[in-house]
Protein backbone atom coordinates (compact mmCIF):
# COMPACT_ATOMS: atom_id res chain seq x y z
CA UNK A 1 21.24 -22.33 -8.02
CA UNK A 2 18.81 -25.08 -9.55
CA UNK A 3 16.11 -23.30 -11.82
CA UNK A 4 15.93 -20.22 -13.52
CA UNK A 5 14.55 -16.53 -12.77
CA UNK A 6 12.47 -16.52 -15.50
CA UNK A 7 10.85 -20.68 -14.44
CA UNK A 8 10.54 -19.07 -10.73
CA UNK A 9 8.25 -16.27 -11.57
CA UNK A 10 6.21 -18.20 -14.15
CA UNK A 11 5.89 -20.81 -11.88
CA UNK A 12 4.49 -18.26 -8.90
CA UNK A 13 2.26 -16.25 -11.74
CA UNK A 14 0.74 -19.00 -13.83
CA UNK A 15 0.41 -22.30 -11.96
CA UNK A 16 -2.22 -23.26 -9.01
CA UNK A 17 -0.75 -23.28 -5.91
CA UNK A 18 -1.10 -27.45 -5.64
CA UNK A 19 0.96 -27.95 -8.37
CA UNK A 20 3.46 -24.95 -7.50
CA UNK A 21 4.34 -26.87 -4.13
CA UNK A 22 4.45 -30.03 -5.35
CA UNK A 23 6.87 -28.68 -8.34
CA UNK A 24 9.31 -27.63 -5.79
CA UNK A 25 8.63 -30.67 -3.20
CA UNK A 26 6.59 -28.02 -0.64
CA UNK A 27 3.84 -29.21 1.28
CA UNK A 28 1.37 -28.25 3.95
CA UNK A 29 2.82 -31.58 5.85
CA UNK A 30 6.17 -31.96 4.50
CA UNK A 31 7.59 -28.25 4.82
CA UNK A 32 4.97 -26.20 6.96
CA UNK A 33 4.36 -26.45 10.80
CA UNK A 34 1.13 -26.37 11.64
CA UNK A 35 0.66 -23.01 13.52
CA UNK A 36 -0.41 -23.49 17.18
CA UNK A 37 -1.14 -20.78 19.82
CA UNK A 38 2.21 -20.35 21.20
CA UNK A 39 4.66 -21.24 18.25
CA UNK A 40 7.46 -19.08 17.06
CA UNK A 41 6.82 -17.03 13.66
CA UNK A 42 9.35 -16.73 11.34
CA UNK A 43 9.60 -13.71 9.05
CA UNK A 44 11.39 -12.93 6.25
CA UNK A 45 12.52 -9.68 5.00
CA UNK A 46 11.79 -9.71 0.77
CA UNK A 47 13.76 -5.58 -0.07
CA UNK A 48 15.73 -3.60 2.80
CA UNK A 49 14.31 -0.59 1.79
CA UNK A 50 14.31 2.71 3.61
CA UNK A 51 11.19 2.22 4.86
CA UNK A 52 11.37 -0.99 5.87
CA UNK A 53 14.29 -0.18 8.30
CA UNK A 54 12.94 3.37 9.33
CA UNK A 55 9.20 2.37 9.92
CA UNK A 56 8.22 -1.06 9.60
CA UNK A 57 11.18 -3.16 11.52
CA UNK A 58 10.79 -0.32 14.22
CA UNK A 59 7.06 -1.52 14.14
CA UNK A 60 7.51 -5.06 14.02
CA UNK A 61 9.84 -4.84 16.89
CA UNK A 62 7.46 -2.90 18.88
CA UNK A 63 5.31 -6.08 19.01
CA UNK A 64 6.89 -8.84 18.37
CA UNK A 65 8.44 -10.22 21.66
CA UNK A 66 4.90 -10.08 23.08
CA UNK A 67 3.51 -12.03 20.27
CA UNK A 68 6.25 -14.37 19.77
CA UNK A 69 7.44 -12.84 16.12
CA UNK A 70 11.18 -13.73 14.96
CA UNK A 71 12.78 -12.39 11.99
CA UNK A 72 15.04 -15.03 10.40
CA UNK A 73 16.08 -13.85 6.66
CA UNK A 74 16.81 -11.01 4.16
CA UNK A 75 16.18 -11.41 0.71
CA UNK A 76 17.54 -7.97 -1.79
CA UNK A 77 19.26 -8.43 -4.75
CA UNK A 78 21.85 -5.20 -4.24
CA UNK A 79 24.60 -7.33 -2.16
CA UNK A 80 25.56 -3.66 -0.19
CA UNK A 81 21.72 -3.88 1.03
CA UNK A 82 21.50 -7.25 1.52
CA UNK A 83 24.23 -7.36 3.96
CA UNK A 84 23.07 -3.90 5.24
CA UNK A 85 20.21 -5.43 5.81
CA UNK A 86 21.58 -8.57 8.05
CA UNK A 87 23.65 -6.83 10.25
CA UNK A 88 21.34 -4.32 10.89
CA UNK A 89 18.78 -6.66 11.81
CA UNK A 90 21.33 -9.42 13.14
CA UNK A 91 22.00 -6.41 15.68
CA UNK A 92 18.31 -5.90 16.90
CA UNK A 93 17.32 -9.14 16.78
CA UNK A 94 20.12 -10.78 18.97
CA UNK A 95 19.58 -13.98 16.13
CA UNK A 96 21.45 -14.77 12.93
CA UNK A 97 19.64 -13.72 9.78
CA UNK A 98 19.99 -15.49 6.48
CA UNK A 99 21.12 -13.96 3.63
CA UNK A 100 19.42 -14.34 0.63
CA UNK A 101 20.34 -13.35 -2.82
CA UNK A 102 16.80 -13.09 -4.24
CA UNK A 103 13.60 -14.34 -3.33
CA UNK A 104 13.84 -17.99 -4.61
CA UNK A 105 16.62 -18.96 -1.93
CA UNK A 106 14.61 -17.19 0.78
CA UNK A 107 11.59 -19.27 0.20
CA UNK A 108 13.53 -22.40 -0.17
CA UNK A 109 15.27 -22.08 3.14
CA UNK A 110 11.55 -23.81 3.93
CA UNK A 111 11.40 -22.39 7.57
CA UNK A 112 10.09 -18.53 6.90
CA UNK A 113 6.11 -18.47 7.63
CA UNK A 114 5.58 -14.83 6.78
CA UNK A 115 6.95 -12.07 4.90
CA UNK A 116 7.27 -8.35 5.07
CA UNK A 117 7.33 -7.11 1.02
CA UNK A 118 8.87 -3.51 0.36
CA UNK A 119 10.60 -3.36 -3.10
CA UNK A 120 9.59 -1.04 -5.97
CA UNK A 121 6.50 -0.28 -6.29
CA UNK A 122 5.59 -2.43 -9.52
CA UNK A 123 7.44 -5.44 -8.06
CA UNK A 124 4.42 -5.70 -5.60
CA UNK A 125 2.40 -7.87 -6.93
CA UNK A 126 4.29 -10.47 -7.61
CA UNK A 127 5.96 -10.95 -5.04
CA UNK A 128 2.41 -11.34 -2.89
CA UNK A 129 2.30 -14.05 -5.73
CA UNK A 130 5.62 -15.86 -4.76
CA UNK A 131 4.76 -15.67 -0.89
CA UNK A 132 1.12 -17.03 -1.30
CA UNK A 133 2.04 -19.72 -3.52
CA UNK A 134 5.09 -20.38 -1.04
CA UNK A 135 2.31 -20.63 1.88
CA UNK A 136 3.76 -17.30 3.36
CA UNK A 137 1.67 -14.91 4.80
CA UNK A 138 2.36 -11.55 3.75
CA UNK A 139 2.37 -8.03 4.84
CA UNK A 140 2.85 -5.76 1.21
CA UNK A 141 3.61 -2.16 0.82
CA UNK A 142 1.37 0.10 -1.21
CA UNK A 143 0.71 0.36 -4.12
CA UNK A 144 -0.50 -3.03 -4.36
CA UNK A 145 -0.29 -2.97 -7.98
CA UNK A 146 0.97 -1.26 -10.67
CA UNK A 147 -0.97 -3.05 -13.67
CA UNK A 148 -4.25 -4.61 -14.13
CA UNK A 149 -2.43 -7.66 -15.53
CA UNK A 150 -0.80 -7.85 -11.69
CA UNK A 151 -3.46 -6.50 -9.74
CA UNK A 152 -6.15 -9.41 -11.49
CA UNK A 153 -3.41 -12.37 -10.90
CA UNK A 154 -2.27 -11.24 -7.44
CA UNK A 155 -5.88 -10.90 -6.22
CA UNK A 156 -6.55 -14.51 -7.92
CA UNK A 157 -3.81 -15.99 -6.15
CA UNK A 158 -4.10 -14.43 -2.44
CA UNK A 159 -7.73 -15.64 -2.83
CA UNK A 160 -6.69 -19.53 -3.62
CA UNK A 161 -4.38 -19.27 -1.08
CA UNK A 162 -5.76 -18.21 1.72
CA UNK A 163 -2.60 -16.93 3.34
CA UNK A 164 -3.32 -13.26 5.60
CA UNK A 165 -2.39 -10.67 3.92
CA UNK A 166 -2.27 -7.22 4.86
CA UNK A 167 -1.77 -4.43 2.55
CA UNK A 168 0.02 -1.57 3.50
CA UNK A 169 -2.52 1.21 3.36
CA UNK A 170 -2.27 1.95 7.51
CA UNK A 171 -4.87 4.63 7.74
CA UNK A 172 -6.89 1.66 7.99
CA UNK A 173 -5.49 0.75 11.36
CA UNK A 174 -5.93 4.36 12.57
CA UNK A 175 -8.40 5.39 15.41
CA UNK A 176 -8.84 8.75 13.81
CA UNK A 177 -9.60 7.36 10.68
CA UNK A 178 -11.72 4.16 12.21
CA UNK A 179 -13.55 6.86 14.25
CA UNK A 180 -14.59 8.70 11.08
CA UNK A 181 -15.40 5.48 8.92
CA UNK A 182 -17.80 4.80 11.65
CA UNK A 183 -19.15 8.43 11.48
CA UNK A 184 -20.40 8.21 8.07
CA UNK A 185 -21.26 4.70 8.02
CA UNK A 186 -23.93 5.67 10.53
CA UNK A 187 -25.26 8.14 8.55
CA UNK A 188 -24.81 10.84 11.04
CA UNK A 189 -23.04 12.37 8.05
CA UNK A 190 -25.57 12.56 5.83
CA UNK A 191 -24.54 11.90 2.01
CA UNK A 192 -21.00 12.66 0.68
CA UNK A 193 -20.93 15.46 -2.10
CA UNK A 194 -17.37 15.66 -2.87
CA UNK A 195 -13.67 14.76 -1.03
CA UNK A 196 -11.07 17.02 -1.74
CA UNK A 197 -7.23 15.05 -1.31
CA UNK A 198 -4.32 17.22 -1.04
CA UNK A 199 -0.83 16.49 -0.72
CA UNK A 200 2.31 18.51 -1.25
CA UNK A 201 5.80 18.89 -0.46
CA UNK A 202 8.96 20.66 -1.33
CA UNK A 203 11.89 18.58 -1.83
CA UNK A 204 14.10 18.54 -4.53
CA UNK A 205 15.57 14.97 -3.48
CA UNK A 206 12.13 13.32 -2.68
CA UNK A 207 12.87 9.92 -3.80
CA UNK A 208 16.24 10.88 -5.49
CA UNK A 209 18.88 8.87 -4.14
CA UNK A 210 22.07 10.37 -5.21
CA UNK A 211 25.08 8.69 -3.20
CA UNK A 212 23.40 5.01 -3.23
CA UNK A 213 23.13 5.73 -7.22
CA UNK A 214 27.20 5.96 -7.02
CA UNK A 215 27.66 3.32 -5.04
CA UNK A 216 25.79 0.94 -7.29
CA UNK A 217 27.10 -1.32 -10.11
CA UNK A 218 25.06 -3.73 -12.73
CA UNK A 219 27.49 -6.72 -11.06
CA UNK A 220 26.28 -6.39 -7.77
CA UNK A 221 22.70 -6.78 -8.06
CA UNK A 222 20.43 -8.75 -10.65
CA UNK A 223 19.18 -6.40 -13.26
CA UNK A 224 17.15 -8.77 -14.86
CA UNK A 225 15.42 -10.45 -11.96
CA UNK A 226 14.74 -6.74 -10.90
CA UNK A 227 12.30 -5.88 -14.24
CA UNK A 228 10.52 -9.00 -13.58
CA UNK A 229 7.64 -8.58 -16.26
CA UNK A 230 8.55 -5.22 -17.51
CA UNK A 231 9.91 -4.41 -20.72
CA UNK A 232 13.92 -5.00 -20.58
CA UNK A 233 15.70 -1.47 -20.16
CA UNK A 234 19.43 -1.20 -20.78
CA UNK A 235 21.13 -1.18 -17.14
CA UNK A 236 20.58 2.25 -15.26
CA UNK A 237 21.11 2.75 -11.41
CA UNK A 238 18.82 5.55 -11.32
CA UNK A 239 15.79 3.51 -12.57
CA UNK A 240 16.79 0.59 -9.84
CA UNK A 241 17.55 3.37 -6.82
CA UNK A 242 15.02 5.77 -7.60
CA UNK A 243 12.11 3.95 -9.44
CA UNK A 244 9.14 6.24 -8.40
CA UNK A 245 10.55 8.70 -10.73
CA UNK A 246 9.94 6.91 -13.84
CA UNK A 247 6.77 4.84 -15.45
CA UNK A 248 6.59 1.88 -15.47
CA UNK A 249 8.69 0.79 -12.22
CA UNK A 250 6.06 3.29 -10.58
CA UNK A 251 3.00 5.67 -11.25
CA UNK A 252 4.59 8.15 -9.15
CA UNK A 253 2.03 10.56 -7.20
CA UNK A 254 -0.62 8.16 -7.66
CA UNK A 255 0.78 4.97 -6.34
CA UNK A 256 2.87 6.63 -3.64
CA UNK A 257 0.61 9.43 -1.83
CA UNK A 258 -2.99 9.18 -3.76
CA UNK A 259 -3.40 5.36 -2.86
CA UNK A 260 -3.55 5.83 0.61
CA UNK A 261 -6.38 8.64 0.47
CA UNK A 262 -8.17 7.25 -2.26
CA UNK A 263 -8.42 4.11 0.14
CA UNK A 264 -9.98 5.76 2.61
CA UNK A 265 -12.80 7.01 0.24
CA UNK A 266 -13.55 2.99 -0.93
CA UNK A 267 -13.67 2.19 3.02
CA UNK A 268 -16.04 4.97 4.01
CA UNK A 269 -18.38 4.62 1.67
CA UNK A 270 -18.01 0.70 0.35
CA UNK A 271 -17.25 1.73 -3.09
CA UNK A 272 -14.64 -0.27 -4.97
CA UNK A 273 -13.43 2.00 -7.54
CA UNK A 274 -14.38 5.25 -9.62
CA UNK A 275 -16.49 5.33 -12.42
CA UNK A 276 -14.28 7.54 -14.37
CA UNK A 277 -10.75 9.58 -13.94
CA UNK A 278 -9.49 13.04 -15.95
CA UNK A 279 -6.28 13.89 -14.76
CA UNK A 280 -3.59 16.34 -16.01
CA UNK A 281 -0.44 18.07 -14.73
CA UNK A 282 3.24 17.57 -16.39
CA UNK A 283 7.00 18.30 -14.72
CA UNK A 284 7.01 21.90 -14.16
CA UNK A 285 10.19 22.35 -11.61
CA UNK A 286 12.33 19.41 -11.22
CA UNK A 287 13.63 18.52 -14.56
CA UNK A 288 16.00 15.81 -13.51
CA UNK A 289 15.26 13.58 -16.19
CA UNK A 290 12.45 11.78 -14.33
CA UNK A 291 9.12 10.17 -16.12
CA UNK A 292 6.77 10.99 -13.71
CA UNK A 293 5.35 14.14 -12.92
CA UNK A 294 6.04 16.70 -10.52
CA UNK A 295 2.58 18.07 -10.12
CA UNK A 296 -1.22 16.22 -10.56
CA UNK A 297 -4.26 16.67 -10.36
CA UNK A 298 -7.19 13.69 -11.34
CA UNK A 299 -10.70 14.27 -10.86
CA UNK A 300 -12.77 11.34 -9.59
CA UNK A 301 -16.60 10.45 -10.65
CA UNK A 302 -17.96 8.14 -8.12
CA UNK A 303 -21.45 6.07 -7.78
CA UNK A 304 -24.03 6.19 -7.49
CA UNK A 305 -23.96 2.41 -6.44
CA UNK A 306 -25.41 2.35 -2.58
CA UNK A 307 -27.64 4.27 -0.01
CA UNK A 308 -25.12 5.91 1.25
CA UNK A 309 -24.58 8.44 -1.42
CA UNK A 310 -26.05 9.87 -4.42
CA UNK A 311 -22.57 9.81 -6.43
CA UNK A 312 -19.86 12.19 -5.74
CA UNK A 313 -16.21 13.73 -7.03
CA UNK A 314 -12.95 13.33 -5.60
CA UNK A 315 -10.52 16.04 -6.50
CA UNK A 316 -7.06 14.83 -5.89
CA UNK A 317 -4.24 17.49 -5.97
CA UNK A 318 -0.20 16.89 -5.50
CA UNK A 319 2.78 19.44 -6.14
CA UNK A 320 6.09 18.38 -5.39
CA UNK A 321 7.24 21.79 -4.95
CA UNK A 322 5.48 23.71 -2.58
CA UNK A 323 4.08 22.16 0.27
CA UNK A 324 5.10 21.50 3.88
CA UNK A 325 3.96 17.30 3.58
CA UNK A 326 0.92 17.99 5.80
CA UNK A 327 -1.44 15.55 3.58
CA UNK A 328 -5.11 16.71 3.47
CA UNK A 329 -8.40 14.60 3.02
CA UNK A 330 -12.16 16.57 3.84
CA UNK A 331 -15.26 15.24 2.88
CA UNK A 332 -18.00 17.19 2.45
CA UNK A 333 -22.15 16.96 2.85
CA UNK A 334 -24.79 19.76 2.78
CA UNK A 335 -24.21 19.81 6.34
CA UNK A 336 -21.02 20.48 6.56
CA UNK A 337 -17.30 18.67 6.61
CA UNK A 338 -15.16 15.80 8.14
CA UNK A 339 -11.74 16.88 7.76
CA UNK A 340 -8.81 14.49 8.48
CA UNK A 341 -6.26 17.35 9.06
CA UNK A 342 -8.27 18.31 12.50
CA UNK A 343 -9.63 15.00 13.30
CA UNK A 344 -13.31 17.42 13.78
CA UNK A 345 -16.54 17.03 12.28
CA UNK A 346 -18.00 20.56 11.78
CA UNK A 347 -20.60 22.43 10.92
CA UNK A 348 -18.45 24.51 8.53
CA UNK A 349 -20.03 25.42 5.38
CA UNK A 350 -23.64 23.55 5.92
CA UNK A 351 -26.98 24.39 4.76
CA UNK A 352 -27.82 27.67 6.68
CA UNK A 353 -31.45 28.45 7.89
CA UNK A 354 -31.68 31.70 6.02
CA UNK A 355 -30.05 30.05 2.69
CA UNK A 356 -32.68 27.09 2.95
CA UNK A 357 -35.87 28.76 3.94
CA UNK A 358 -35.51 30.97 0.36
CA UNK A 359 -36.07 27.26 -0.96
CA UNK A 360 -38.58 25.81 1.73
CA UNK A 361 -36.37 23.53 3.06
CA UNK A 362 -35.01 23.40 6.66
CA UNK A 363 -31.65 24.03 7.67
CA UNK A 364 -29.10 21.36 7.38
CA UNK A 365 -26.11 21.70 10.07
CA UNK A 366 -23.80 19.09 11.76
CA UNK A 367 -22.94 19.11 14.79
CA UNK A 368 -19.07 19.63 16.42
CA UNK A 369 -17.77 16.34 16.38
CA UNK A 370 -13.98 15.71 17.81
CA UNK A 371 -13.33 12.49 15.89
CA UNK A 372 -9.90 11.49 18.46
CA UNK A 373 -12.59 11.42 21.20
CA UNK A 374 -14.61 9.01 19.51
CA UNK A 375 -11.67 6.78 18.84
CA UNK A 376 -10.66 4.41 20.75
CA UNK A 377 -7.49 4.18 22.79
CA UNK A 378 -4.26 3.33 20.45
CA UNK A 379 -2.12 0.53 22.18
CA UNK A 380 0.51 1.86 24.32
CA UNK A 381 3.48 0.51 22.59
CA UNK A 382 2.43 1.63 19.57
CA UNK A 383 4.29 4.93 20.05
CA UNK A 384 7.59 3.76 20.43
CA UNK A 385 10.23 3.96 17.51
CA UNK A 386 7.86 4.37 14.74
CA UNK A 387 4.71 5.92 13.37
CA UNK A 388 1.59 5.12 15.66
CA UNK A 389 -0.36 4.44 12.19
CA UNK A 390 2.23 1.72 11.01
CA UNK A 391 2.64 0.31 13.95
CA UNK A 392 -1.06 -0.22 14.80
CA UNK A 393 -1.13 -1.87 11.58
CA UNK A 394 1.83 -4.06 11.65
CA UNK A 395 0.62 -5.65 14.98
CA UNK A 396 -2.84 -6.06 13.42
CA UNK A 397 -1.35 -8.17 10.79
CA UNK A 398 0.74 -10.07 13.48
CA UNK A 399 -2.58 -10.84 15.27
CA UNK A 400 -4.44 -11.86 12.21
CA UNK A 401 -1.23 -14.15 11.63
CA UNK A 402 -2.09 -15.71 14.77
CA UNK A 403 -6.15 -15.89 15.02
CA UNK A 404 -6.70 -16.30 10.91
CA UNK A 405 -8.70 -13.21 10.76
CA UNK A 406 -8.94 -11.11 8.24
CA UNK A 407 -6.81 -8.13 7.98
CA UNK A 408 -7.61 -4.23 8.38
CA UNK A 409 -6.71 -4.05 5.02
CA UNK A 410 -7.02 -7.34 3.10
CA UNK A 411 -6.11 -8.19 -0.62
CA UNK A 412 -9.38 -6.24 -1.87
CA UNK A 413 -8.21 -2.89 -0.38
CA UNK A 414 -5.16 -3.13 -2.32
CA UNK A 415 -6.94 -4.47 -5.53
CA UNK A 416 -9.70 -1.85 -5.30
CA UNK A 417 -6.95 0.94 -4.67
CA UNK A 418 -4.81 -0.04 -7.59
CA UNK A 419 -7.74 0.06 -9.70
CA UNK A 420 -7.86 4.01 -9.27
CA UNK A 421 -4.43 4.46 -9.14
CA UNK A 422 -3.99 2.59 -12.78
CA UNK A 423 -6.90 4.34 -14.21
CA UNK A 424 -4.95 7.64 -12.90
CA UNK A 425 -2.01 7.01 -14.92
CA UNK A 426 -4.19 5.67 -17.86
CA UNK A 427 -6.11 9.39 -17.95
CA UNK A 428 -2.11 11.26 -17.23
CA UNK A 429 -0.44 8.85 -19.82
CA UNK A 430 -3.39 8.93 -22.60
CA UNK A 431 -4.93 12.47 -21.75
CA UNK A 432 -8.22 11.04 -21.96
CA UNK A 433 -10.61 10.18 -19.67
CA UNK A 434 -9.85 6.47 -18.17
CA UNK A 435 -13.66 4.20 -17.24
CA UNK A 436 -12.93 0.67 -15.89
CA UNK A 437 -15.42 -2.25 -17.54
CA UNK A 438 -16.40 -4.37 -13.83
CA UNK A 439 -17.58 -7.42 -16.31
CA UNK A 440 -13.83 -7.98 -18.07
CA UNK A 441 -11.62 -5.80 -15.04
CA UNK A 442 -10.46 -3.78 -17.14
């Protein structure tokens, strides 16, 4: 295989994306059809991960006859997944799928026009940054990013490129959750005083895989192409198979659970990030020889930077061993709450008239709101072998392929969401309280 790993990824991280294509003969004209109305789009597959096959290929194929979608190659580094990962598709898809031994020969095959990114959680960024600078479009997983290193050169090179990218935060693409972004935004909510995000779960093999772990050997995969930019680790199967357990292949709680919710909070209210994060908590129960913690909880101090609030806290909360998985977010004014488990605006603990006339001020109280009435209608389809949220979101990408338009969730979501979720595990990590400096973005 001409090159090396290590010339690949400096070549996708460092260079401009002129002189990337022209290092590796690519071109607009040479290597790229120009995308009309009605031609094909080919997608690749970069990581057969679980949730790829159990979510987003269910997704994608809910939409992508009707919007002329193909899926043409795999690219995984574990050889069992890799040709897991063609058959399986090669199956659904009625087409033969390329294998691909790593991302390189994928994006040299020169006919793949998009991508569909869902490896480990700190491999994220860069591989946005190989599929922009390949002219791929790219749909990514959360966490965006798992470093502010990443996060500041895969936001620089998404924006040169001007490839669609969607991040994978697909509360965005929910009519629940566009319903109650539109609530507040109008003002009809009055000024957010806190947001309280919960969400817990019992069970001991959340992201333990167990029989893949004895199925994998160092000689079947690519170890080294795996760390990318993080500091070399003597060869272990657990760290490859179940990376959110341990720092720094993954924050854990933060990147996996807390980024979605904490993205809804930027979106409601148009902040980017926090001003400041506390956060403590430790492995209490499952003492598996993970990294990460088993229970969190970081405290958010937010604006104030806008008229729509007067600054705020967010109080994020996670066990990992007691809880049903039924994740909470309610936001809160002196007039009462918008909670995201009951899809209702409420009065529920407002400004009473007895409580406000002892301080001459009139009652504050909001009305019952049913925010699935206010959304609108999901597409039909949508409901068909996969989660209405993710597959809303996966044919908004596919659209936004097609028309140029920007994304539900564009680059900045994900930038703005790792920026909390890396101060998070700066505040666990350090035990002191994290800030983030705008001016140097850091």
């Amino acid at each position: 295989m001409p090159g090396s790993r290590r010339k690949f990824i400096k070549d996708a991280v460092l260079t401009t994306g002129g002189l990337y294509l022209a290092s590796k003969g690519f071109s607009a004209n040479s290597y790229r059809r120009i995308m009309g109305a009605n031609d094909r789009v080919n997608v690749g597959v970069i990581g057969f991960s679980d949730r790829f096959r159990s979510s987003l290929f269910p997704s994608f194929l809910n939409h992508n006859k009707e919007l002329n979608f193909d899926m043409v190659a795999v690219s995984d580094l574990w050889n069992y997944r890799r040709n897991m990962g063609v058959d399986y598709i090669q199956s659904k898809m009625n087409n033969k799928i390329t294998s691909c031994r790593n991302n390189e020969e994928l994006y040299n095959l020169k006919n793949v026009d998009a991508v569909i990114i869902s490896t480990a959680d700190f491999q994220h960024a860069l591989h946005t940054i190989e599929a922009v600078k390949a002219k791929c479009d790219a749909y990514i997983e959360k966490p965006f990013a798992e470093t502010m290193a990443d996060n500041r050169a895969a936001l620089k090179a998404v924006k040169e490129s001007k490839r669609i990218v969607q991040i994978g935060s697909q509360r965005r693409s929910g009519t629940n959750y566009l319903a109650a972004n539109n609530f507040i935004r109008s003002g009809k909510f009055g000024n957010i005083t806190m947001v309280e995000l919960t969400w817990n779960v019992n069970q001991p093999g959340r992201w333990r895989r167990p029989d893949l772990v004895a199925k994998l050997r160092q000689e079947d995969t690519d170890w080294k192409r795996y760390l990318i930019n993080r500091p070399f680790e003597s060869w272990d199967p657990r760290k490859y198979l179940e990376y959110r357990l341990f720092w720094p292949y993954s924050s854990g709680m933060p990147g996996q659970w807390m980024s979605h919710q904490i993205d809804t909070v930027h979106w409601f209210t148009g902040l980017k990030h926090p001003r400041s994060v506390v956060a403590n908590g430790g492995i209490y129960q499952w003492k598996d020889g993970r990294r990460n913690w088993d229970t969190t909880t970081a405290v958010f101090d937010y604006g104030p930077e806008n008229d729509m609030n007067d600054g705020f806290q967010v109080v994020f909360m996670s066990r990992m061993h007691n809880g049903d998985e039924n994740p909470s977010e309610i936001y809160y004014s002196v007039g009462g709450e918008l909670n995201l488990i009951t899809n209702k605006v409420s009065p529920k603990g407002g400004l009473t008239e007895n409580h406000a006339k002892a301080m001459g001020m009139k009652a504050n109280l909001l009305p019952d709101v049913s925010l699935t009435e206010l959304a609108e209608k999901v597409v039909a389809s949508a409901n068909t072998g996969a989660d209405i949220l993710t597959s809303s979101h996966i044919r908004n990408w596919m659209e936004c392929v097609r028309s140029r338009k920007e994304t539900n969730a564009p680059v900045e979501a994900g930038y703005y969401h790792s920026i909390a979720n890396i101060m998070t595990t700066a505040a666990a990590r350090t035990g002191q309280k994290a800030t983030f400096n705008e001016k140097r973005r850091k």
